[in-house]
Protein backbone atom coordinates (compact mmCIF):
# COMPACT_ATOMS: atom_id res chain seq x y z
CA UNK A 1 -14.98 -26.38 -12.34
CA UNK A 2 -14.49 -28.37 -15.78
CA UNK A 3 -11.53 -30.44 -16.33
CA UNK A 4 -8.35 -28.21 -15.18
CA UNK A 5 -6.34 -26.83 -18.06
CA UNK A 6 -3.19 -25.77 -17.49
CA UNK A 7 -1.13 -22.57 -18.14
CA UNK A 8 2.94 -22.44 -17.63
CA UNK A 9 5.52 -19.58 -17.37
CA UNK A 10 8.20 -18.78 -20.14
CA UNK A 11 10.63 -18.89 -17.29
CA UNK A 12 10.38 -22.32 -16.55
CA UNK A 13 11.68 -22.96 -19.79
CA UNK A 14 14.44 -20.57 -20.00
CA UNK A 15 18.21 -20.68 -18.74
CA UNK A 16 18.08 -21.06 -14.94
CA UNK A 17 20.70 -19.36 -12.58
CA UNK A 18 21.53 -19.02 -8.81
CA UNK A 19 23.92 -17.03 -6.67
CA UNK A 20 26.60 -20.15 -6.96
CA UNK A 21 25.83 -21.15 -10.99
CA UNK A 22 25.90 -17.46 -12.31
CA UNK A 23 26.43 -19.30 -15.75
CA UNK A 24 22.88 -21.14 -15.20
CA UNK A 25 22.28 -24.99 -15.07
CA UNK A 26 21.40 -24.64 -19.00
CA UNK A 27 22.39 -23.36 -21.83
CA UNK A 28 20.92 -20.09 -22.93
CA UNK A 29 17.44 -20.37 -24.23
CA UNK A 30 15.90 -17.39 -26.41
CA UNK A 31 12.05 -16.10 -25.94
CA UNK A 32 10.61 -17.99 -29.05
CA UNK A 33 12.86 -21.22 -28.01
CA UNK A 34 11.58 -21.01 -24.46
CA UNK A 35 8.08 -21.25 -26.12
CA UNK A 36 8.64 -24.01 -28.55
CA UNK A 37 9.82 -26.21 -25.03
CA UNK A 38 6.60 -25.30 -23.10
CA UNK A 39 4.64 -26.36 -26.34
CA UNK A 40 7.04 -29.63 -26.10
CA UNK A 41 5.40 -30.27 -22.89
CA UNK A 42 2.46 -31.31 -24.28
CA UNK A 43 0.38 -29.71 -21.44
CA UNK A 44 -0.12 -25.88 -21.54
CA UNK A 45 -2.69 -24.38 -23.42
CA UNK A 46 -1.45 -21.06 -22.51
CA UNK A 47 1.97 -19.37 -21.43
CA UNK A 48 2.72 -16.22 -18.61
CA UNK A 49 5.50 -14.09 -21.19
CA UNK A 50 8.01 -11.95 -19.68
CA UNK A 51 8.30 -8.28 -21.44
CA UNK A 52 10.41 -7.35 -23.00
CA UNK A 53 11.23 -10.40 -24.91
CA UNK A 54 14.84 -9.95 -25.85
CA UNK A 55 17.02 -8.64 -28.50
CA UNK A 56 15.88 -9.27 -31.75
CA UNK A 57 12.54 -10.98 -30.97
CA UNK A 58 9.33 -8.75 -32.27
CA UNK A 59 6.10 -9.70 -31.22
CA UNK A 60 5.15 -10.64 -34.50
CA UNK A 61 8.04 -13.29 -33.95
CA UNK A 62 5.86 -14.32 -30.44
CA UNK A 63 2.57 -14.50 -32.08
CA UNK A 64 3.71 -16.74 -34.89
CA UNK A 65 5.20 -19.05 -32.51
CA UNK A 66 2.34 -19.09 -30.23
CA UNK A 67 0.16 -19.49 -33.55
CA UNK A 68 2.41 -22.50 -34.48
CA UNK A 69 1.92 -24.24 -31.38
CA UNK A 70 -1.83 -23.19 -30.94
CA UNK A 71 -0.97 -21.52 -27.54
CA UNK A 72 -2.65 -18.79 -26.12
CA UNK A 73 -0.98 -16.13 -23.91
CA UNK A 74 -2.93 -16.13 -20.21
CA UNK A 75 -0.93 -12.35 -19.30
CA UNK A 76 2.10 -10.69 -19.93
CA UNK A 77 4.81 -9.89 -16.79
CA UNK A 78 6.74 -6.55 -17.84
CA UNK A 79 10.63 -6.93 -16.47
CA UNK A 80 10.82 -4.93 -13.46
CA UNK A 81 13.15 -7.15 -11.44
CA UNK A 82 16.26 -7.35 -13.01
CA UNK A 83 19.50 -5.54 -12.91
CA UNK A 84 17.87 -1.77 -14.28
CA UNK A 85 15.99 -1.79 -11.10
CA UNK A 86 17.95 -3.55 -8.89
CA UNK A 87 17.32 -0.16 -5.94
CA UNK A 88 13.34 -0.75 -6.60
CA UNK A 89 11.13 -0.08 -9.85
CA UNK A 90 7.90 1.75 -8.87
CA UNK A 91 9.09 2.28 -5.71
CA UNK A 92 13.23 3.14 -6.63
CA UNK A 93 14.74 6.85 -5.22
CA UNK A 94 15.14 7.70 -8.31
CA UNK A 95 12.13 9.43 -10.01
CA UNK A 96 13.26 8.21 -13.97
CA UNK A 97 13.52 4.64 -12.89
CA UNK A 98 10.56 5.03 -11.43
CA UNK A 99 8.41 6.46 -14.60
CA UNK A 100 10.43 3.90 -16.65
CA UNK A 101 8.67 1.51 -14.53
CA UNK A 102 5.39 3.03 -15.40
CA UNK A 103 6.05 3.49 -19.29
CA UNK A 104 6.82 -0.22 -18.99
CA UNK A 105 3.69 -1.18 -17.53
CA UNK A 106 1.45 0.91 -20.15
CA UNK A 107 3.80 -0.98 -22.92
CA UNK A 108 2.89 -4.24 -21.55
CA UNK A 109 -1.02 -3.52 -21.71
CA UNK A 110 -0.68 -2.48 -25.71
CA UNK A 111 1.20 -6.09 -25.91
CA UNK A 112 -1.01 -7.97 -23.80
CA UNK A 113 -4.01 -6.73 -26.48
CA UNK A 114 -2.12 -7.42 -29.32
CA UNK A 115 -1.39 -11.05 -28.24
CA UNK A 116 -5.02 -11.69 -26.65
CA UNK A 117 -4.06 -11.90 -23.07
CA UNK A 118 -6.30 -11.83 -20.30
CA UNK A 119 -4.49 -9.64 -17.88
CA UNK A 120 -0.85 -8.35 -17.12
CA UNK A 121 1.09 -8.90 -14.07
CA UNK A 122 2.97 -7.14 -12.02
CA UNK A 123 5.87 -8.78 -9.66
CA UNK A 124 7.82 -5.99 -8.40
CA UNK A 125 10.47 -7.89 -6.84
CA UNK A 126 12.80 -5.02 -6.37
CA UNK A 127 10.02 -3.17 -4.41
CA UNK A 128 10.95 -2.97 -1.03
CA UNK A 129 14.39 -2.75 1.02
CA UNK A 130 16.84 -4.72 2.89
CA UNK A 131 17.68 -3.10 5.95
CA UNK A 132 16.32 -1.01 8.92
CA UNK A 133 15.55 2.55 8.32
CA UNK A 134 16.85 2.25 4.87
CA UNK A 135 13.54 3.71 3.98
CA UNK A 136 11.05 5.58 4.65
CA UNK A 137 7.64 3.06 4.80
CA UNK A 138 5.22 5.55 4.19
CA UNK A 139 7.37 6.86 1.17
CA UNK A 140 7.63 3.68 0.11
CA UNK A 141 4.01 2.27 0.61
CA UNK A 142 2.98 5.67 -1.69
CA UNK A 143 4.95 5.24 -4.62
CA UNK A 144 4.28 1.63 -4.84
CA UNK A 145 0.47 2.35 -4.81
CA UNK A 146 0.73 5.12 -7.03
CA UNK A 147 3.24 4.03 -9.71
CA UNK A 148 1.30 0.76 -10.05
CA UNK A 149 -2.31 3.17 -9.89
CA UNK A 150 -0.99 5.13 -12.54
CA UNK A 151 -1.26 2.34 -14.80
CA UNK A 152 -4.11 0.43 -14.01
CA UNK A 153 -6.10 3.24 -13.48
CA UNK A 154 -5.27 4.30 -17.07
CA UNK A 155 -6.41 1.36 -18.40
CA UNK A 156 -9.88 0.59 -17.03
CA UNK A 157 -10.48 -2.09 -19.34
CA UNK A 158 -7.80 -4.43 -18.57
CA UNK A 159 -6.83 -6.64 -15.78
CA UNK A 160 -4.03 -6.05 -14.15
CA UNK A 161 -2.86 -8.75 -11.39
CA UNK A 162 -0.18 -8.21 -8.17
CA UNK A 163 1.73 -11.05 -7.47
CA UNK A 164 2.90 -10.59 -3.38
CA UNK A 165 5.92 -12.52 -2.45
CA UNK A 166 7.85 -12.27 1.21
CA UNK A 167 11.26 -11.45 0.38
CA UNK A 168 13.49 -12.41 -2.42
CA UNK A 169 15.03 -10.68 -4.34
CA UNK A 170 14.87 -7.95 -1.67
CA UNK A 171 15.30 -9.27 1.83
CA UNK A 172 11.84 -7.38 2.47
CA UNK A 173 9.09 -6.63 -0.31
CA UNK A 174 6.59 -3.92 -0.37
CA UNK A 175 3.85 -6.56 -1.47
CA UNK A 176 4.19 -9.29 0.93
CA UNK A 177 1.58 -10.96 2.23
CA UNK A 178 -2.27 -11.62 0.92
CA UNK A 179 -3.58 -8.98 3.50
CA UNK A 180 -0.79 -6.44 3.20
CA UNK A 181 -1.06 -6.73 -0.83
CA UNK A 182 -5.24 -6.51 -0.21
CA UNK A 183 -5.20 -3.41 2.00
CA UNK A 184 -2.59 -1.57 0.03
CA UNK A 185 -4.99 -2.31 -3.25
CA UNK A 186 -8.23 -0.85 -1.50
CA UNK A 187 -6.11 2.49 -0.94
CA UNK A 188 -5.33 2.51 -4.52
CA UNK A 189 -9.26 2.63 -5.23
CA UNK A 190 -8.95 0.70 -8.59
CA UNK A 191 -11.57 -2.03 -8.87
CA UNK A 192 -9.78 -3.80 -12.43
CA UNK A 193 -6.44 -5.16 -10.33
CA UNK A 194 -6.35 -8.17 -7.79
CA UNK A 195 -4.20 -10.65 -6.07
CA UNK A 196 -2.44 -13.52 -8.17
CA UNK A 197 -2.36 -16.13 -5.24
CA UNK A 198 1.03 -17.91 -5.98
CA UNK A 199 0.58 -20.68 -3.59
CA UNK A 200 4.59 -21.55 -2.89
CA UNK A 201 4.39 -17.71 -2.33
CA UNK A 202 1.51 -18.18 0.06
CA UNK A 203 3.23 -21.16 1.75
CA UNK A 204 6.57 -18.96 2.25
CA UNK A 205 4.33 -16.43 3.79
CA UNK A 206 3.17 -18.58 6.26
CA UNK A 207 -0.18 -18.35 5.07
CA UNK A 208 -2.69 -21.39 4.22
CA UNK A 209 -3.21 -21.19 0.43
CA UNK A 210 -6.49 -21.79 0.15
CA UNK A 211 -7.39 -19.29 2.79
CA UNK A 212 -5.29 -16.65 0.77
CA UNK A 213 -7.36 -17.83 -2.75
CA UNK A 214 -11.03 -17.56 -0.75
CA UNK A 215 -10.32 -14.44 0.89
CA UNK A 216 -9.20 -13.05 -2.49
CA UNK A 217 -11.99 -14.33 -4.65
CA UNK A 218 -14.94 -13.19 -1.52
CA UNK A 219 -13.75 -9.76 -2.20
CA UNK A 220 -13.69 -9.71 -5.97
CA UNK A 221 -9.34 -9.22 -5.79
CA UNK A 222 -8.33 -12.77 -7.29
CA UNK A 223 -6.81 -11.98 -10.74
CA UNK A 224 -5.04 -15.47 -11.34
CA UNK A 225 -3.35 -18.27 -8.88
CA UNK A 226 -0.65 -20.22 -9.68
CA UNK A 227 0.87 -23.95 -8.43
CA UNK A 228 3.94 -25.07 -7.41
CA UNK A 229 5.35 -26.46 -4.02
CA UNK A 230 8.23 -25.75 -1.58
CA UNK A 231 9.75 -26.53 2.39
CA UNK A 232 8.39 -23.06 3.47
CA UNK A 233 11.59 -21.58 3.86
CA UNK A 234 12.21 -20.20 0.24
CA UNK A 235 10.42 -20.29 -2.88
CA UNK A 236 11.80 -23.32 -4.23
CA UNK A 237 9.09 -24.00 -6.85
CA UNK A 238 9.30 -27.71 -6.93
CA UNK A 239 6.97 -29.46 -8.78
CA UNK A 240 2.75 -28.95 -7.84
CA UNK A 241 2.16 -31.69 -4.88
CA UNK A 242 5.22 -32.64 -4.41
CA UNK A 243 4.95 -31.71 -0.50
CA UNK A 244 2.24 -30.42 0.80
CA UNK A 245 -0.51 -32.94 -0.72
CA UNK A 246 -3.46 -31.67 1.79
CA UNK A 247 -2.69 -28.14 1.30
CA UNK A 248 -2.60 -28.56 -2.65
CA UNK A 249 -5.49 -30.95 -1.99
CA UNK A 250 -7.58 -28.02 -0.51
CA UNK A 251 -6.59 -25.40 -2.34
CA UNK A 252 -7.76 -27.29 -5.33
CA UNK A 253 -10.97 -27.85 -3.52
CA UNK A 254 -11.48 -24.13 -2.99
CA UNK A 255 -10.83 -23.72 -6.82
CA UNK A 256 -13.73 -26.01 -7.57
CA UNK A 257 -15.40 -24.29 -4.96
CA UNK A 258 -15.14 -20.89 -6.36
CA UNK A 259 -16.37 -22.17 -9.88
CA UNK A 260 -12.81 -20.98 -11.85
CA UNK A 261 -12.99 -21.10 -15.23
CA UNK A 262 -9.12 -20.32 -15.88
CA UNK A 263 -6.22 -22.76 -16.43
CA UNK A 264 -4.49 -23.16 -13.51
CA UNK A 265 -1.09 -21.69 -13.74
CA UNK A 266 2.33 -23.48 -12.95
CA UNK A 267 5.41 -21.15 -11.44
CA UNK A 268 8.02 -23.90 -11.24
CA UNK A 269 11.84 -23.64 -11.71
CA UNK A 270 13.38 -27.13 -12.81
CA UNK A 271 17.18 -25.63 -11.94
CA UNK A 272 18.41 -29.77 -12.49
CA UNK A 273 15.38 -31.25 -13.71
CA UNK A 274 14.00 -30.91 -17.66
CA UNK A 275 11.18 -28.71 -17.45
CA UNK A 276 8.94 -30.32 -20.07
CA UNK A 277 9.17 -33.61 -17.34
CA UNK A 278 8.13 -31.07 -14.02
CA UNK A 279 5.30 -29.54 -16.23
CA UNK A 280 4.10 -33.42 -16.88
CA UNK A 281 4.42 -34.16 -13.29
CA UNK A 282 2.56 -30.91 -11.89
CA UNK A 283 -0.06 -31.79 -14.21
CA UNK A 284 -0.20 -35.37 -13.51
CA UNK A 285 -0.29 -34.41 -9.31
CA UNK A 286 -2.92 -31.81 -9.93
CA UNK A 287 -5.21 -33.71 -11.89
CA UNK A 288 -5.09 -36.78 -9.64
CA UNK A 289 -5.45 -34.61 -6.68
CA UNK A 290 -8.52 -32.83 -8.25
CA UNK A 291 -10.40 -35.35 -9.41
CA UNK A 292 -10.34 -36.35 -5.79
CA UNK A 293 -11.40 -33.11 -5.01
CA UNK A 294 -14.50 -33.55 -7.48
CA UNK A 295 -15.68 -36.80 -4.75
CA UNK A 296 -14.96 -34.57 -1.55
CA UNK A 297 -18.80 -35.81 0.35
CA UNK A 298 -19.93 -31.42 0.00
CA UNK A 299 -23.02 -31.93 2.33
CA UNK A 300 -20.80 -33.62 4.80
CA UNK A 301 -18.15 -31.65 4.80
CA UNK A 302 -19.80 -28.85 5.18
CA UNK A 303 -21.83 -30.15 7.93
CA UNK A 304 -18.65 -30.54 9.96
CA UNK A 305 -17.23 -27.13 8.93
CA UNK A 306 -20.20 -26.12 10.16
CA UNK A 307 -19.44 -27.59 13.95
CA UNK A 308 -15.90 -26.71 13.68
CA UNK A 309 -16.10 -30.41 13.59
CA UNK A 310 -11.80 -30.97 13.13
CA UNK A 311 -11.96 -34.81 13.26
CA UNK A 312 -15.19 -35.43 10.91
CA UNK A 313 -13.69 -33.26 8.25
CA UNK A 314 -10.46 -35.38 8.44
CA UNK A 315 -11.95 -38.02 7.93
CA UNK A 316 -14.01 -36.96 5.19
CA UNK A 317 -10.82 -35.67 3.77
CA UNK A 318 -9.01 -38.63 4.19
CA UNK A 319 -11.67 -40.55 2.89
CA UNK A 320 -11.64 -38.56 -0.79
CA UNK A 321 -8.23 -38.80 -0.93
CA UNK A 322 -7.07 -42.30 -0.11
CA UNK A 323 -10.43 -44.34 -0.08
């Protein structure tokens, strides 16, 4: 892997809320303002962009602010999470939200060619349920494979990504875990939509990150991953490395590993913080992190792995990352 460039999300830039500050820790921030502070950051070199964009705001508007800036746009994440499908999008009871989710996802792909994106994501947050026998699973698991099927299968040229999270904003999601997201995307039978391994998402899941990335890339399902950090407990989206070190450590040693070519995306919510200053402190963790990774000892290492060797690789690990 070359020198890591680095690609951020709209969001992080926008007006932050919670349950408790329902009139966000910000003021308001528009689409085309939201991209003139990631530019501000003086990091990205390309930008995740929720669709639709807002009132008023054509993507003529987007492009010439992305031209202005000389960003790129990495995908483009149709809405399917807020209040219009607050019972489920793909997966809701009712059959017109359902097909609005759908007509939303082909819109997305005709915007994701006219900006130049590489692949558009799906995070169907509503997608799941919050209590027992509040659904029916199988019901469930077949319009979430379908509705999102539909789509991708319509479009055979384009990437389309899954983004699996454990709960929040539903108390359960449909697209949870790595392997629940992996087997429910070999029933779908589409070979042009993978994983996006979000590893705060991964960590929430109890899963180890860089296991969830490897397993994703040996099976040709990674689509994108994304950096951030949290206490396991909720997707907190702190800052990249600002926790789990060895876990961000490794996971940026698998990236290398793998040979990725894409900037590595940032998923962070600054609710008190600015978010130009988290984007310049993700960046600053990752990079110091992987150009430790680049000096990992590879014939050692994987000499130990080999033996199952635990003690040898910690050292070895230790070694690259505090000398």
């Amino acid at each position: 892997m070359s020198s890591p460039r680095f690609a951020g999300g709209m969001w992080s830039f926008g007006r932050i809320i919670d349950r408790y500050a329902t009139n966000g820790y910000g003021p308001e921030v528009g689409a085309l303002e939201a991209i003139d502070l990631a530019a501000q950051s003086g990091e990205l070199t390309t930008l995740d962009l929720n669709y639709p964009f807002g009132d008023r705001v054509s993507i003529a508007d987007v492009k010439a602010t992305l031209a202005k800036h000389d960003l790129a746009v990495t995908n483009i994440t149709p809405v399917i999470y807020d209040r219009g499908y607050r019972s489920g999008s793909f997966t809701s009871a009712d059959p017109e939200l359902r097909r609005a989710a759908v007509d939303l996802g082909h819109e997305s792909v005709a915007v994701a060619r006219e900006l130049g994106a590489r692949y558009v994501k799906f995070w169907p947050g509503q997608d799941g349920y919050d209590y027992p026998f509040q659904v029916d699973s199988a019901t469930l698991r077949k319009h979430a494979i379908e509705g999102i099927g539909e789509v991708v299968r319509a479009h055979p040229d384009m990437t389309f990504g899954i983004e699996y999270k454990l709960k929040e904003p539903r108390t359960r999601l449909f697209w949870s875990t790595a392997a629940m997201t992996v087997l429910a995307l070999e029933q779908m039978g589409a070979d042009n939509i993978g994983l996006v391994i979000d590893f705060g998402h991964s960590l929430f899941a109890k899963e180890n990150p860089a296991e969830a990335l490897s397993l994703a890339y040996s099976i040709g399902r990674l689509a994108d991953n994304e950096l951030c950090d949290n206490y396991r407990e909720w997707d907190d989206d702190l800052t990249a490395g600002a926790l789990h070190v060895v876990e961000t450590f490794e996971f940026l040693h698998v990236t290398r590993q793998i040979g990725w070519e894409h900037p590595l995306k940032l998923d962070l919510f600054p609710y008190r913080e600015d978010p130009r200053e988290a984007v310049r402190e993700s960046v600053a963790a990752i990079r110091a992190l992987d150009d430790r990774a680049a000096g990992i000892l590879l014939d050692e290492l994987r000499a130990a792995q080999a033996n199952h060797d635990a003690m040898a690789a910690q050292c070895i690990v230790r070694t690259a990352l505090y000398g």
